[in-house]
C-alpha atoms as a PDB file:
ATOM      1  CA  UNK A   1     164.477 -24.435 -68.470  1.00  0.00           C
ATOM      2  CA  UNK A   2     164.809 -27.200 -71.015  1.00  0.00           C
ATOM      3  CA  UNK A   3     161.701 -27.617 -73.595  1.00  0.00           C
ATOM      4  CA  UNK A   4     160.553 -30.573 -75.744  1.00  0.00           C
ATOM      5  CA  UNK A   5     161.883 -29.813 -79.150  1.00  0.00           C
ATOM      6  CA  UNK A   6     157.993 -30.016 -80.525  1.00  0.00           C
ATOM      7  CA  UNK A   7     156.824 -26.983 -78.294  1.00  0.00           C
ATOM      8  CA  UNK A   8     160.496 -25.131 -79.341  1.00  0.00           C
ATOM      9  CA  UNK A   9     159.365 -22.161 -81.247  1.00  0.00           C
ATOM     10  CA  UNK A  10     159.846 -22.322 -85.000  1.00  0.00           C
ATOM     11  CA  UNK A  11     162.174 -20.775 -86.975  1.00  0.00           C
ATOM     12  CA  UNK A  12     161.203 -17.848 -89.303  1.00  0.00           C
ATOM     13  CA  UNK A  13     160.180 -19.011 -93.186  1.00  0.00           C
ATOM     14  CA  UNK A  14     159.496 -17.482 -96.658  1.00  0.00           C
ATOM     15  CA  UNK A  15     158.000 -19.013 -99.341  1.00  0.00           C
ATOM     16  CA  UNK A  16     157.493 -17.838-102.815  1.00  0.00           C
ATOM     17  CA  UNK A  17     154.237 -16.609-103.983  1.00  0.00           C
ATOM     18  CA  UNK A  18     154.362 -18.252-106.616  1.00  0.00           C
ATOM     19  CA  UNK A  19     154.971 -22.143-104.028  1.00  0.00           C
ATOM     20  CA  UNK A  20     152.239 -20.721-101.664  1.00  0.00           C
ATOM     21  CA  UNK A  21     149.818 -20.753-104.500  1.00  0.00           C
ATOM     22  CA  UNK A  22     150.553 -23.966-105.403  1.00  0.00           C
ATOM     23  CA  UNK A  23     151.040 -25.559-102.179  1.00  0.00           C
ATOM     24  CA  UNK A  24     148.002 -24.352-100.484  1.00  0.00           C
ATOM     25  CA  UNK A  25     145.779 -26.051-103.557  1.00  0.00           C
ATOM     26  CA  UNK A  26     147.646 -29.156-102.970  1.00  0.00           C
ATOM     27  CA  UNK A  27     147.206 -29.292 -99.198  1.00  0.00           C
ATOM     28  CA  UNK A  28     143.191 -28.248 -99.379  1.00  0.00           C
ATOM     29  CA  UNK A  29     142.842 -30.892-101.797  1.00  0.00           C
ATOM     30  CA  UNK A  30     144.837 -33.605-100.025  1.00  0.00           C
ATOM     31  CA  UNK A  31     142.879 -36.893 -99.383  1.00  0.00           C
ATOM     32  CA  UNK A  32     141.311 -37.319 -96.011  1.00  0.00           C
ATOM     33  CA  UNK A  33     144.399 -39.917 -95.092  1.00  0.00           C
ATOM     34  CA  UNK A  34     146.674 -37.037 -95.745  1.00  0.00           C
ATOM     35  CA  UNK A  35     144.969 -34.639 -93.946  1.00  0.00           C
ATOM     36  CA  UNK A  36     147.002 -34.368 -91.259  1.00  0.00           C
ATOM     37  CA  UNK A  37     150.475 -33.773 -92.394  1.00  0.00           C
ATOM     38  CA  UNK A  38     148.123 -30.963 -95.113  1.00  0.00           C
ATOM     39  CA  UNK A  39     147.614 -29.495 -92.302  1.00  0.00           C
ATOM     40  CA  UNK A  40     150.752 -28.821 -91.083  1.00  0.00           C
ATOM     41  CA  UNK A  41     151.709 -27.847 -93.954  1.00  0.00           C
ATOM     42  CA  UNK A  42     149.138 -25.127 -94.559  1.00  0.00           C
ATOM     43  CA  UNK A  43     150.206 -23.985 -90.489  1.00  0.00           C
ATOM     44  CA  UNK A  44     153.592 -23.857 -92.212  1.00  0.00           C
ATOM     45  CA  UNK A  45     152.085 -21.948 -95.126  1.00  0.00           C
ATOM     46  CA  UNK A  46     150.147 -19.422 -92.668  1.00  0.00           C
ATOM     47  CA  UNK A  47     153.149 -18.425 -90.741  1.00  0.00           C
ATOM     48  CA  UNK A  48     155.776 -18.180 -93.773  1.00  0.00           C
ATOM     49  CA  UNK A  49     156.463 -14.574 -94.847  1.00  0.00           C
ATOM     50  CA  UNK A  50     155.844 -14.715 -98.564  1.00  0.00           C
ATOM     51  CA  UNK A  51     157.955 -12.962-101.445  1.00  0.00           C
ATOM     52  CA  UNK A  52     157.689 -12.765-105.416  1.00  0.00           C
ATOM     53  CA  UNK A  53     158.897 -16.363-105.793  1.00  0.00           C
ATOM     54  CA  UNK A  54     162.092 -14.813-107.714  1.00  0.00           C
ATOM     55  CA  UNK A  55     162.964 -12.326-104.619  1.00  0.00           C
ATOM     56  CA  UNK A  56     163.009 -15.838-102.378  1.00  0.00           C
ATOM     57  CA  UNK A  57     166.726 -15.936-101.542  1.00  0.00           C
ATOM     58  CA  UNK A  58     168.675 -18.827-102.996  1.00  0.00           C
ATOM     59  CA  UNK A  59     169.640 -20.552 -99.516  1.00  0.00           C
ATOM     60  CA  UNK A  60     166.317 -20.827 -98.699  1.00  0.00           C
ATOM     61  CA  UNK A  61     164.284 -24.283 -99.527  1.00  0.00           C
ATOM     62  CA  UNK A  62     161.613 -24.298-102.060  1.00  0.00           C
ATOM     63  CA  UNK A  63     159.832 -26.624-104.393  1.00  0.00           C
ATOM     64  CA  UNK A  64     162.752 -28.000-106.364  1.00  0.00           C
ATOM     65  CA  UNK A  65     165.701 -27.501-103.965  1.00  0.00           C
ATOM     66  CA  UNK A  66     168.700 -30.082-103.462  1.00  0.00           C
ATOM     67  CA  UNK A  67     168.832 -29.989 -99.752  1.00  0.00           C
ATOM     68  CA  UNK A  68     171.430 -31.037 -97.415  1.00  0.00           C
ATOM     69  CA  UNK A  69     170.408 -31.480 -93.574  1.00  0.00           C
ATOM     70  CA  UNK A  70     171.736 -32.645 -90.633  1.00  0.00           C
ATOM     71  CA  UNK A  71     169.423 -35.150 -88.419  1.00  0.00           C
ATOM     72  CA  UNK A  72     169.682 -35.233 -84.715  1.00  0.00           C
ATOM     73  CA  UNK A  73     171.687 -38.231 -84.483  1.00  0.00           C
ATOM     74  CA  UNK A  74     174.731 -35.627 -86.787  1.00  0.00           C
ATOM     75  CA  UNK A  75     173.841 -37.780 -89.896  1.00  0.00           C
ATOM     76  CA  UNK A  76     173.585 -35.746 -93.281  1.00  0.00           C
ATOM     77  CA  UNK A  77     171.385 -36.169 -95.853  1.00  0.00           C
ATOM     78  CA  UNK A  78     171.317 -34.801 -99.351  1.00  0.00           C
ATOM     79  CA  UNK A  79     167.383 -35.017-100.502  1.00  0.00           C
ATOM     80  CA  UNK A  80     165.470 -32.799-103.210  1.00  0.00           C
ATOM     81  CA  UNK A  81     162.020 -31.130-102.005  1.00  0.00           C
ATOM     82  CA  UNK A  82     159.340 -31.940-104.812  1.00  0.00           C
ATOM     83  CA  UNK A  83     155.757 -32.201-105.488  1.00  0.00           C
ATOM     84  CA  UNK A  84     153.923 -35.785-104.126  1.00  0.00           C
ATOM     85  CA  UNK A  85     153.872 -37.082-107.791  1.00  0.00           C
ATOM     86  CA  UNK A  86     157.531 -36.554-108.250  1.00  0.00           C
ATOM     87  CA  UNK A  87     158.928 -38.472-104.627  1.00  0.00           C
ATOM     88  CA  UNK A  88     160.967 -41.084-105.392  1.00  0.00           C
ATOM     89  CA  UNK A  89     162.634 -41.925-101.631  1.00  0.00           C
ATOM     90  CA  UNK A  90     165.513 -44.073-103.674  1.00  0.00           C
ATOM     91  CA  UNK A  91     166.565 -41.109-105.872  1.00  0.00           C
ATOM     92  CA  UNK A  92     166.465 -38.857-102.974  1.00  0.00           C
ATOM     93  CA  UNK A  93     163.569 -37.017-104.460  1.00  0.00           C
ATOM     94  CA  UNK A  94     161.313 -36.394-101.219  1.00  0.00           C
ATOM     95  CA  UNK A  95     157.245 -35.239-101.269  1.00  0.00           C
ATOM     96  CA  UNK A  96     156.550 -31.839 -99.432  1.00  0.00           C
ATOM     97  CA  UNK A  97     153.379 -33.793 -98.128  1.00  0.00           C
ATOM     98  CA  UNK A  98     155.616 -35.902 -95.627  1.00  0.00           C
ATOM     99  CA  UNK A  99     156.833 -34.650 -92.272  1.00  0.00           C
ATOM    100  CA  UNK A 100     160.120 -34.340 -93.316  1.00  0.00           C
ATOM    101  CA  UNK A 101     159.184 -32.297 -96.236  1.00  0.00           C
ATOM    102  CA  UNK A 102     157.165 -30.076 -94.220  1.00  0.00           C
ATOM    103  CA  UNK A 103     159.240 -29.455 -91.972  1.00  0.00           C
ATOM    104  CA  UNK A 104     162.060 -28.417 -94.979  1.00  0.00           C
ATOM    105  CA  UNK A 105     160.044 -25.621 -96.970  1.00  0.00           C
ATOM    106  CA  UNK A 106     160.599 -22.567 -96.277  1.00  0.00           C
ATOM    107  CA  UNK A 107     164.095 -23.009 -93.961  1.00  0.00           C
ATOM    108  CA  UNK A 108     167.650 -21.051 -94.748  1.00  0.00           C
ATOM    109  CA  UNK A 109     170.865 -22.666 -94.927  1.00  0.00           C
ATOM    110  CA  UNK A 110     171.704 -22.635 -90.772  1.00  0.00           C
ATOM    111  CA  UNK A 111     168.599 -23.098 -89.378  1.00  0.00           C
ATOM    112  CA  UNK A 112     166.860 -26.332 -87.959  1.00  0.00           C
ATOM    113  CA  UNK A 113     163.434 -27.454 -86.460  1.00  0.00           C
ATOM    114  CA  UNK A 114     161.867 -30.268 -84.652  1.00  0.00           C
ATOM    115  CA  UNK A 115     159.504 -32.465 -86.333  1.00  0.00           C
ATOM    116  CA  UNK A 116     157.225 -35.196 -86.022  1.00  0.00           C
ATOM    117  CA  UNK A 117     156.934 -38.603 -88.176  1.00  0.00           C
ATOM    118  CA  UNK A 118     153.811 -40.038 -88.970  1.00  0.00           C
ATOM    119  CA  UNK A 119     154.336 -42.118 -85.406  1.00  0.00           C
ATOM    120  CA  UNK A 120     154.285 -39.211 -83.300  1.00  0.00           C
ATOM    121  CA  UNK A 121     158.237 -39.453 -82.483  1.00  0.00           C
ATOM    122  CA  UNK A 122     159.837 -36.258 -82.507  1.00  0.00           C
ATOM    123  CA  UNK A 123     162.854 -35.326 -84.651  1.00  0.00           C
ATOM    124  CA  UNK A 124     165.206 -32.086 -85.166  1.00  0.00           C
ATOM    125  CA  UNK A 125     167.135 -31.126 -88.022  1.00  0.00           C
ATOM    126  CA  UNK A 126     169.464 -28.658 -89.661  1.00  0.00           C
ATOM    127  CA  UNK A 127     169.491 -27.314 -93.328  1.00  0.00           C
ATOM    128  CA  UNK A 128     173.222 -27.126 -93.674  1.00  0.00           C
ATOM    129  CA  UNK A 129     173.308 -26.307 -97.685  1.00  0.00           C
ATOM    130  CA  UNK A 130     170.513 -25.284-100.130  1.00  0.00           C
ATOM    131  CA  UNK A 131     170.880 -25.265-104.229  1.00  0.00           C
ATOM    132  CA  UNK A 132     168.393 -24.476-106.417  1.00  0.00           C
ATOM    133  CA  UNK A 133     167.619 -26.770-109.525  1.00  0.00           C
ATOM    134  CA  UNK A 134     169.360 -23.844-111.906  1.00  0.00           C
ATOM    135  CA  UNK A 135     172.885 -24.223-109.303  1.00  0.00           C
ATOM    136  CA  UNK A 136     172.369 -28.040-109.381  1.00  0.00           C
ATOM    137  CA  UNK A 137     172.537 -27.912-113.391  1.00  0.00           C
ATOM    138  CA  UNK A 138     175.506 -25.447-113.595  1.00  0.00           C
ATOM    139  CA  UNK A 139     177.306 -27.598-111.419  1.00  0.00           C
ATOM    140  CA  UNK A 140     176.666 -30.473-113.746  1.00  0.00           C
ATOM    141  CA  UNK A 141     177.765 -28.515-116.673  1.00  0.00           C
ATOM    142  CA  UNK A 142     181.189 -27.811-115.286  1.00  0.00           C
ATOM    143  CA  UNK A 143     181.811 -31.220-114.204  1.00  0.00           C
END
């Protein structure tokens, strides 16, 4: 029996104590036009199994991480998951209080997830590589 990607049950999650803290103050505090998308991301929050934030395994997404994902259409993007006053879209720096962003936190390097834009159209992607800022910086240094 074939289901709607949106009523697909979602992958397992983990977030650091340490994000969960932090996230849930942002999303209770979001402004009334953001309420929505906050949330989803406090559902998201709510069914993550949460760890010491330094016990959070390093292919897993988390405030900070340099993700690359597949979309539905097999296009990959490379995007880092950050705080709303950090997004910058054209550096690739995208808010955890978007969809998309949502829908990242909390996924392992392999698994994917259908999502919904701000239109109601529903989307699926796949975390394909994770690196934490720390991996993203030795990399740099070698180079």
């Amino acid at each position: 029996m074939n289901q709607i990607n949106s009523k697909r049950r979602k992958p397992p999650i983990i977030i650091g104590d340490h994000d969960l803290e932090r996230l849930t103050r942002l999303a209770s505090a979001a402004p009334v036009s953001a309420s929505a998308i906050a949330d989803e991301l406090l559902a998201e929050l709510d069914r993550a199994r949460t760890r010491a934030q330094h016990a959070v395994p390093g292919n897993v997404v988390r405030m900070g991480s340099l993700v690359t994902f597949r979309t539905g259409d097999g296009t990959e993007k490379t995007v880092q998951l950050v705080y709303p006053n950090e997004a910058d879209i054209e550096h690739g720096r995208v808010s955890v209080l978007t969809p998309i962003g949502t829908a990242l936190i909390g996924l392992a390097e392999g698994q994917s997830i259908g999502w919904q834009d701000r239109f109601g159209k529903s989307h699926e992607l796949a975390v394909m590589t994770v690196r934490q800022p720390q991996d993203a910086d030795a990399v740099a240094e070698q180079a």
